[in-house]
Every structure is written in C-alpha cells, then in structure tokens.
C-alpha atoms as a PDB file:
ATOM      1  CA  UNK A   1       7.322   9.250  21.261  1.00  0.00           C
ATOM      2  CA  UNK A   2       7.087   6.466  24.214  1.00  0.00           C
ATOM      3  CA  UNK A   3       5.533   3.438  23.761  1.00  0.00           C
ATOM      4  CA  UNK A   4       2.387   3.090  25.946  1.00  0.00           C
ATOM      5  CA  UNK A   5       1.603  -0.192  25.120  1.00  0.00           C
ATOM      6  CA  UNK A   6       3.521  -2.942  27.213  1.00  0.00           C
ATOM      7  CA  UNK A   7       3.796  -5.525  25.116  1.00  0.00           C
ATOM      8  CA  UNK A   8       6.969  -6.132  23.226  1.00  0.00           C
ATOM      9  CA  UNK A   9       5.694  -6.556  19.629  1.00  0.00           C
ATOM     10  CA  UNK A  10       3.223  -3.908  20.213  1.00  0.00           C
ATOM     11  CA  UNK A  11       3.034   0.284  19.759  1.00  0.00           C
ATOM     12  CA  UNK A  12       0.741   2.875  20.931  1.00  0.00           C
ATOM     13  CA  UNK A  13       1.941   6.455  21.216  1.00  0.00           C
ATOM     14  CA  UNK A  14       1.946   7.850  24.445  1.00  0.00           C
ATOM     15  CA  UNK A  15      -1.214   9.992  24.713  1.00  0.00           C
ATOM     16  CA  UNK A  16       0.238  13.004  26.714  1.00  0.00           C
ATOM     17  CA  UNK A  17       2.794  13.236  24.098  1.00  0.00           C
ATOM     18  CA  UNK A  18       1.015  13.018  21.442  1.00  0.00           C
ATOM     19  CA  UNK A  19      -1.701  15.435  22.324  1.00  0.00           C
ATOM     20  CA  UNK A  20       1.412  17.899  23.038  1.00  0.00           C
ATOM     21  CA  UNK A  21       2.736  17.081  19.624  1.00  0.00           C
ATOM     22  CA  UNK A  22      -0.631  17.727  17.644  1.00  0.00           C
ATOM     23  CA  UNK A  23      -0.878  21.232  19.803  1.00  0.00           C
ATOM     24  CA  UNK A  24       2.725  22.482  18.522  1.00  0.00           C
ATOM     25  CA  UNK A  25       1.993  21.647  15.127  1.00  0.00           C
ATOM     26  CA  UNK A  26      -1.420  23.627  15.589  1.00  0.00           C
ATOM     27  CA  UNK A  27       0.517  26.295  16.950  1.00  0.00           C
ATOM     28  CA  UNK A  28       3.039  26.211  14.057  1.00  0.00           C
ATOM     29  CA  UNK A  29       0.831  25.383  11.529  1.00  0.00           C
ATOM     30  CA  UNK A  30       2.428  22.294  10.357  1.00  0.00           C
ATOM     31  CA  UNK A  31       0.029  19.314   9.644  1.00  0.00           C
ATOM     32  CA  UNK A  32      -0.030  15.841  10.008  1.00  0.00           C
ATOM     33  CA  UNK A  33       0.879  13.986   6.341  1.00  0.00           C
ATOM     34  CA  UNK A  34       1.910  10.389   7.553  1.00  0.00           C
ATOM     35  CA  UNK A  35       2.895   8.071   9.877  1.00  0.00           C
ATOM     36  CA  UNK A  36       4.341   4.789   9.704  1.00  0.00           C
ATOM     37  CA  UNK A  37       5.647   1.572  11.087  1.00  0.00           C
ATOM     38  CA  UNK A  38       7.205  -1.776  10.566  1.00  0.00           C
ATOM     39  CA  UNK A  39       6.154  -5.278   9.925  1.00  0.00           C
ATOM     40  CA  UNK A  40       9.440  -7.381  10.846  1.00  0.00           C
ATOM     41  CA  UNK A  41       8.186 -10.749  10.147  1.00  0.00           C
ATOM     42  CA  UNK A  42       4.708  -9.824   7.957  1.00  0.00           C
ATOM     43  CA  UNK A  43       4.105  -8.436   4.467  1.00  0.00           C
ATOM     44  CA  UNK A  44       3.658  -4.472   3.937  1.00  0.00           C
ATOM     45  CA  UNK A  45       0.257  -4.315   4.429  1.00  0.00           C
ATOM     46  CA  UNK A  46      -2.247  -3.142   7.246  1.00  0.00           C
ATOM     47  CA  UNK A  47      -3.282  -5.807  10.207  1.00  0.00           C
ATOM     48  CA  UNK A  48      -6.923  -5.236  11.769  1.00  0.00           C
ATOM     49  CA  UNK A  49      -4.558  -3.813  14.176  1.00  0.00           C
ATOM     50  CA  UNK A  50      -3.503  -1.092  11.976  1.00  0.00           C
ATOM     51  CA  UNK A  51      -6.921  -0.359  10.759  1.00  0.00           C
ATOM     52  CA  UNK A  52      -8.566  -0.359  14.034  1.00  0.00           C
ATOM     53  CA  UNK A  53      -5.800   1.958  15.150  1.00  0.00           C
ATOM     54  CA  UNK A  54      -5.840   4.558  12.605  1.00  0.00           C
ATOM     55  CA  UNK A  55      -7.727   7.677  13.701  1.00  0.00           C
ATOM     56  CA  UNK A  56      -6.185  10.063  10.747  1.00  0.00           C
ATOM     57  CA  UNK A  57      -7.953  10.073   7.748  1.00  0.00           C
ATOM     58  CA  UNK A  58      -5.596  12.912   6.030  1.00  0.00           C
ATOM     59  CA  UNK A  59      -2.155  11.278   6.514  1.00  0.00           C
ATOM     60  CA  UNK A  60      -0.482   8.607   4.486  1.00  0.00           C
ATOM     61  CA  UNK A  61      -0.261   5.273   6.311  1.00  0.00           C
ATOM     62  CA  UNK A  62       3.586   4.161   5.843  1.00  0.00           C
ATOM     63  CA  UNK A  63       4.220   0.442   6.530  1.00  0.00           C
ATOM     64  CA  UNK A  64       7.849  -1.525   5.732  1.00  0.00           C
ATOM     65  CA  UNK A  65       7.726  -4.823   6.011  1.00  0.00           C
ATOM     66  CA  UNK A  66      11.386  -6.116   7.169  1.00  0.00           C
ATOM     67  CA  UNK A  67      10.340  -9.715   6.068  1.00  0.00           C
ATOM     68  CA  UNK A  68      12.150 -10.508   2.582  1.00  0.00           C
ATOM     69  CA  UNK A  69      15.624  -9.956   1.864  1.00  0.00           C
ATOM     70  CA  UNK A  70      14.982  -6.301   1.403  1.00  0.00           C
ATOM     71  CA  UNK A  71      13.013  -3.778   2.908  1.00  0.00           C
ATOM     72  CA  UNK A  72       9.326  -3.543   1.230  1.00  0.00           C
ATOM     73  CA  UNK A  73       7.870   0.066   1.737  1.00  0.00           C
ATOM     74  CA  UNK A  74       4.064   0.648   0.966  1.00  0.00           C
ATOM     75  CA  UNK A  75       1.319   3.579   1.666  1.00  0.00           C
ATOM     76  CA  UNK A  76      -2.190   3.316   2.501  1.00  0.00           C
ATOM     77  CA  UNK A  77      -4.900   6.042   3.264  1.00  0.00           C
ATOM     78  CA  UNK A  78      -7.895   5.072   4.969  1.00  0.00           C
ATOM     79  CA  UNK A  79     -11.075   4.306   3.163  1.00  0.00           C
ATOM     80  CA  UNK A  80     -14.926   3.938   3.179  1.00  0.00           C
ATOM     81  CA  UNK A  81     -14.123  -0.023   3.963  1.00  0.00           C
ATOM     82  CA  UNK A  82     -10.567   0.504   5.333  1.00  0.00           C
ATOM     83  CA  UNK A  83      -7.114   0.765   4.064  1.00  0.00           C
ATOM     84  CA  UNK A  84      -6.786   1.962  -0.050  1.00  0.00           C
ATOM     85  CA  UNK A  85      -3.029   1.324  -1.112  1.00  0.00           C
ATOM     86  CA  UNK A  86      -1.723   4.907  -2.446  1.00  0.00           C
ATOM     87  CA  UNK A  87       1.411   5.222  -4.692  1.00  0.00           C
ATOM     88  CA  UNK A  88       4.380   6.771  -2.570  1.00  0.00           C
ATOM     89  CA  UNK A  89       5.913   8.437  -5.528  1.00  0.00           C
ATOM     90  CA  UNK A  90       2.967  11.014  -5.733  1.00  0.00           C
ATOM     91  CA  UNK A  91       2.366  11.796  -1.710  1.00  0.00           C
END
C-alpha cells in the first residue's frame, strides 16, 4: 500500500487502498490477523505512535526492530491500557 503520510520516517496506509483491501477480504472471506512494521534505530516495542495508530483489536501487532546486530521480531495485541506483548510462536 502507498504511504500517505509525507514524512520520511513516517507510515500511514493510504485510505482508498486500504478501504479497497478490507472490502476484498470481506468479499473473500479472508480476515485481518496482523500487521507489522519496523523500528530501524528503536527497540521492538510500540511508540505512542503505534498505539495511537492501531485501530484493530483482532490482529497481531508485528514490530522488528533493525537496531542491534540482528533483527529483533516481537508481537503485541492491543489491550484495556494498550499494547500486551503476545508470543509469536502460538499466533
């Protein structure tokens, strides 16, 4: 999907695609079981950013942070009070 947010270190799906995308999987009857990003220069876990940005409480919130010397890969689902950390080898 594009990038509707301008800034460089920034991304927002594009909300005509992603409305399109949400109405084939309807149509298909696929669902919606995570999405995820990357951190390149911060730890694996969620910025207010991510949390005030996360509208899908059913789908596993992938982040990898590209800060060490290798790539650290975590999952969160959203909470009562925000982000719970969720063990990837179970989703």
């Amino acid at each position: 999907m594009g990038n509707a947010d301008p800034a460089p270190d920034r991304y927002i799906m594009d909300p005509g695609q992603q409305i399109a995308l949400f109405k084939e999987m309807e149509r298909t009857g696929e669902q919606l079981l995570g999405i995820y990003h990357s951190h390149p220069a911060s730890p694996a876990l969620p910025s207010g950013a991510d949390l005030q940005l996360a509208f899908h409480p059913e789908a596993v919130y992938v982040i990898v942070s590209l800060a060490g010397p290798t790539p650290d890969v975590r999952g969160f689902m959203l909470a009562e009070n925000g982000f719970e950390e969720v063990d990837l080898r179970i989703c």
